[in-house]
Structure formats: C-alpha cells, structure tokens
PDB file of N, CA and C in Angstrom:
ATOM      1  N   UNK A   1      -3.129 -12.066 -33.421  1.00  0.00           N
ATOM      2  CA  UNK A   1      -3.934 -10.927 -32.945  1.00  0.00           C
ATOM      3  C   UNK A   1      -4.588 -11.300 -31.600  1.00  0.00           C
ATOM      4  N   UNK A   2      -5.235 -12.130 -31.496  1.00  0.00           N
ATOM      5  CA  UNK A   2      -5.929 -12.800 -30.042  1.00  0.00           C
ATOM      6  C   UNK A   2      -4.646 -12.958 -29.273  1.00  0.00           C
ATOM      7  N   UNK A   3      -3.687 -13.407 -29.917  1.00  0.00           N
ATOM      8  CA  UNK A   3      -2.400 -14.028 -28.507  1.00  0.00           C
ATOM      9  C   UNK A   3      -2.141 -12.432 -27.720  1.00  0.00           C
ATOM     10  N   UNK A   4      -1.726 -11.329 -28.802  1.00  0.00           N
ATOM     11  CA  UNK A   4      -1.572 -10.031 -28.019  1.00  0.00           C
ATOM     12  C   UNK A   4      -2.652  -9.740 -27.526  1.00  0.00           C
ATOM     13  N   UNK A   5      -3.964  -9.824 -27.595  1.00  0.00           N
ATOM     14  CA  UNK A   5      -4.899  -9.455 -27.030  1.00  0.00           C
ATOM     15  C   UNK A   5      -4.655  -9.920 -25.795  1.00  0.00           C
ATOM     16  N   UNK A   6      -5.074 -10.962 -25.406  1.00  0.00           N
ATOM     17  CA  UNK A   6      -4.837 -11.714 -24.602  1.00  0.00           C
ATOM     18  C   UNK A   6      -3.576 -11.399 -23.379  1.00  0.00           C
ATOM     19  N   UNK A   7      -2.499 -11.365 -24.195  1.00  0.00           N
ATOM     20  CA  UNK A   7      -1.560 -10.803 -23.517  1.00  0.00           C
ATOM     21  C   UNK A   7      -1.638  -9.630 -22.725  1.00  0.00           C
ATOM     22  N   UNK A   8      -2.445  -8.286 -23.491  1.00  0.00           N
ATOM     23  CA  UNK A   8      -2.392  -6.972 -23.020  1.00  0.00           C
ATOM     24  C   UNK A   8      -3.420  -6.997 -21.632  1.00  0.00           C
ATOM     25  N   UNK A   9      -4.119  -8.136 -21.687  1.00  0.00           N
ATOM     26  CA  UNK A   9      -5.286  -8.111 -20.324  1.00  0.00           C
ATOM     27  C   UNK A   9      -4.461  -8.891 -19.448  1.00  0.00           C
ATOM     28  N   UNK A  10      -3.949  -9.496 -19.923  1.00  0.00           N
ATOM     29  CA  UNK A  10      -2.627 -10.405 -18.233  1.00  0.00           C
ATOM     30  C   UNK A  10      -1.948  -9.138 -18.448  1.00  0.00           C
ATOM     31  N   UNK A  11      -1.348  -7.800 -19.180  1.00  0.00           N
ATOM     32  CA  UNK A  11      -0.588  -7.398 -18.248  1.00  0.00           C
ATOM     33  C   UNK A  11      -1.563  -6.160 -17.656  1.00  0.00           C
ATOM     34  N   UNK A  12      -2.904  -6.069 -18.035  1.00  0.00           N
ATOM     35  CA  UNK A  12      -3.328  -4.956 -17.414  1.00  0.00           C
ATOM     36  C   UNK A  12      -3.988  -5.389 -15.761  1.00  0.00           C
ATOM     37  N   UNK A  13      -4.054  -6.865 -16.040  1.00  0.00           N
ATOM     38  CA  UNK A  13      -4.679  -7.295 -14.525  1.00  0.00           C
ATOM     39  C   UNK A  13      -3.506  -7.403 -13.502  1.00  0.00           C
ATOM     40  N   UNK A  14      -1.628  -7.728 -13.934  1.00  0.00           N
ATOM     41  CA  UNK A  14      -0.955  -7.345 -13.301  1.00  0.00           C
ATOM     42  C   UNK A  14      -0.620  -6.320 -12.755  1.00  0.00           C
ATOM     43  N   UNK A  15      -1.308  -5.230 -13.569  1.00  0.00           N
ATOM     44  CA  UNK A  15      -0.820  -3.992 -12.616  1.00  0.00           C
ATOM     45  C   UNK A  15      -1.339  -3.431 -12.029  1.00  0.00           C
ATOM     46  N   UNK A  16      -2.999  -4.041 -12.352  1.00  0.00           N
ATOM     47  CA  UNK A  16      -3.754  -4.002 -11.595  1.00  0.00           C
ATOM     48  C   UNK A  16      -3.607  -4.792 -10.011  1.00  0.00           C
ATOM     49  N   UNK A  17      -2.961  -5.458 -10.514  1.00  0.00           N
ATOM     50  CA  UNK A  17      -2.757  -6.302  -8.943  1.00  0.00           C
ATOM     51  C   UNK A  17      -1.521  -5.780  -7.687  1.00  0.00           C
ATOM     52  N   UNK A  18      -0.795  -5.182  -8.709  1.00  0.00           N
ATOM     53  CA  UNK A  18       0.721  -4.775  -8.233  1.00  0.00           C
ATOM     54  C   UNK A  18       0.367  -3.083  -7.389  1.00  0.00           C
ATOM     55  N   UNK A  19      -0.914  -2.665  -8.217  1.00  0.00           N
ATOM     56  CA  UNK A  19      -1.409  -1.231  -7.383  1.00  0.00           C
ATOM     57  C   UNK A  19      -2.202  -1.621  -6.244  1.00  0.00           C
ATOM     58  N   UNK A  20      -2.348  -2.667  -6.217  1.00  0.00           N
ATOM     59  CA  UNK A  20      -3.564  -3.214  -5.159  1.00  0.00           C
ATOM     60  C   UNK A  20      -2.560  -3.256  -4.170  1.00  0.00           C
ATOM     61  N   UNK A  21      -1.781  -4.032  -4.225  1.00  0.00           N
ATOM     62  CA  UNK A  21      -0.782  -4.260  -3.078  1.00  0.00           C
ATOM     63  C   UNK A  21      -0.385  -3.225  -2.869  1.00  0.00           C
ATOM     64  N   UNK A  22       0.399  -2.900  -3.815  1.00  0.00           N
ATOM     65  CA  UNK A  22       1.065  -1.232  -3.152  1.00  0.00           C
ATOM     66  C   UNK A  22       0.383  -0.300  -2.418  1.00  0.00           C
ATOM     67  N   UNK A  23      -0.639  -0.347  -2.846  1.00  0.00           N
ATOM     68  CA  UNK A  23      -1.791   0.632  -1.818  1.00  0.00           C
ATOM     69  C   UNK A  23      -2.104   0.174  -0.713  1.00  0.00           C
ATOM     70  N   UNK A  24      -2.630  -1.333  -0.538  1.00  0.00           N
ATOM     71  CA  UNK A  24      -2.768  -1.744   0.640  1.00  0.00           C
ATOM     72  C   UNK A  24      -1.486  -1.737   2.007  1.00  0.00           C
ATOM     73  N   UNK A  25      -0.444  -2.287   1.005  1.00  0.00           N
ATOM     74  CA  UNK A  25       0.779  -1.940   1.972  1.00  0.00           C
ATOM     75  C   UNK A  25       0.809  -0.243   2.251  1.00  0.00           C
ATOM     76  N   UNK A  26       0.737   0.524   1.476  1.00  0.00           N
ATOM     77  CA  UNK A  26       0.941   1.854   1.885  1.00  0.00           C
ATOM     78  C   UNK A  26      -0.269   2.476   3.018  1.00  0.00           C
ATOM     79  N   UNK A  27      -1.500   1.768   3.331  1.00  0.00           N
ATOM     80  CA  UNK A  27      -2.387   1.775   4.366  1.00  0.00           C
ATOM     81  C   UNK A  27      -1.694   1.304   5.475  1.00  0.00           C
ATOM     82  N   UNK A  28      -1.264   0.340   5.218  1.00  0.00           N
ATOM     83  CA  UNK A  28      -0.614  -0.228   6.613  1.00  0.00           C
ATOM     84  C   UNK A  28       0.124   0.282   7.135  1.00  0.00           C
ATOM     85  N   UNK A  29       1.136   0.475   6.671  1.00  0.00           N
ATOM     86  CA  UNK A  29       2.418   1.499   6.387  1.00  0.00           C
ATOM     87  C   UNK A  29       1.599   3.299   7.468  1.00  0.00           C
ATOM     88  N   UNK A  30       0.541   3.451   6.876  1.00  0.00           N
ATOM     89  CA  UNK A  30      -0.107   4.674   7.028  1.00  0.00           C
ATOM     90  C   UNK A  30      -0.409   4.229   8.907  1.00  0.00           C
ATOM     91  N   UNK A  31      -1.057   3.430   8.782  1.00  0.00           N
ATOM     92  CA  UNK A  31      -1.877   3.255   9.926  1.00  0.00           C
ATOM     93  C   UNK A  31      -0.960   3.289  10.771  1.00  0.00           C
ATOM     94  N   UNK A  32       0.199   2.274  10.694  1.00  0.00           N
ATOM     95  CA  UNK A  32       0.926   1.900  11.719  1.00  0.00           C
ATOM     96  C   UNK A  32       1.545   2.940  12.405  1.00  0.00           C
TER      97      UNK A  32
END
C-alpha cells in the first residue's frame, strides 16, 4: 500500500514536471 502510494506521487510530480517544461518551452516558442 505505501509502495503505490509512493509511486502515485513520483508519477504525479512527473507530470508535473513534464507540464512545466512544456509550457516553458511553449513561452519561448511564443516569444520568439
């Protein structure tokens, strides 16, 4: 039960991370 726990927050901080980028690139992308 803890291992999936655990698990479900590494993958919610990955996609959290993967929207970060994508957005930031899509600013750049914007600006340029």
């Amino acid at each position: 039960m803890r291992f999936m726990r655990s698990r479900t927050v590494l993958l919610v901080v990955a996609a959290v991370a993967v929207l970060a980028m994508v957005g930031s690139i899509g600013l750049a992308m914007l600006a340029a």
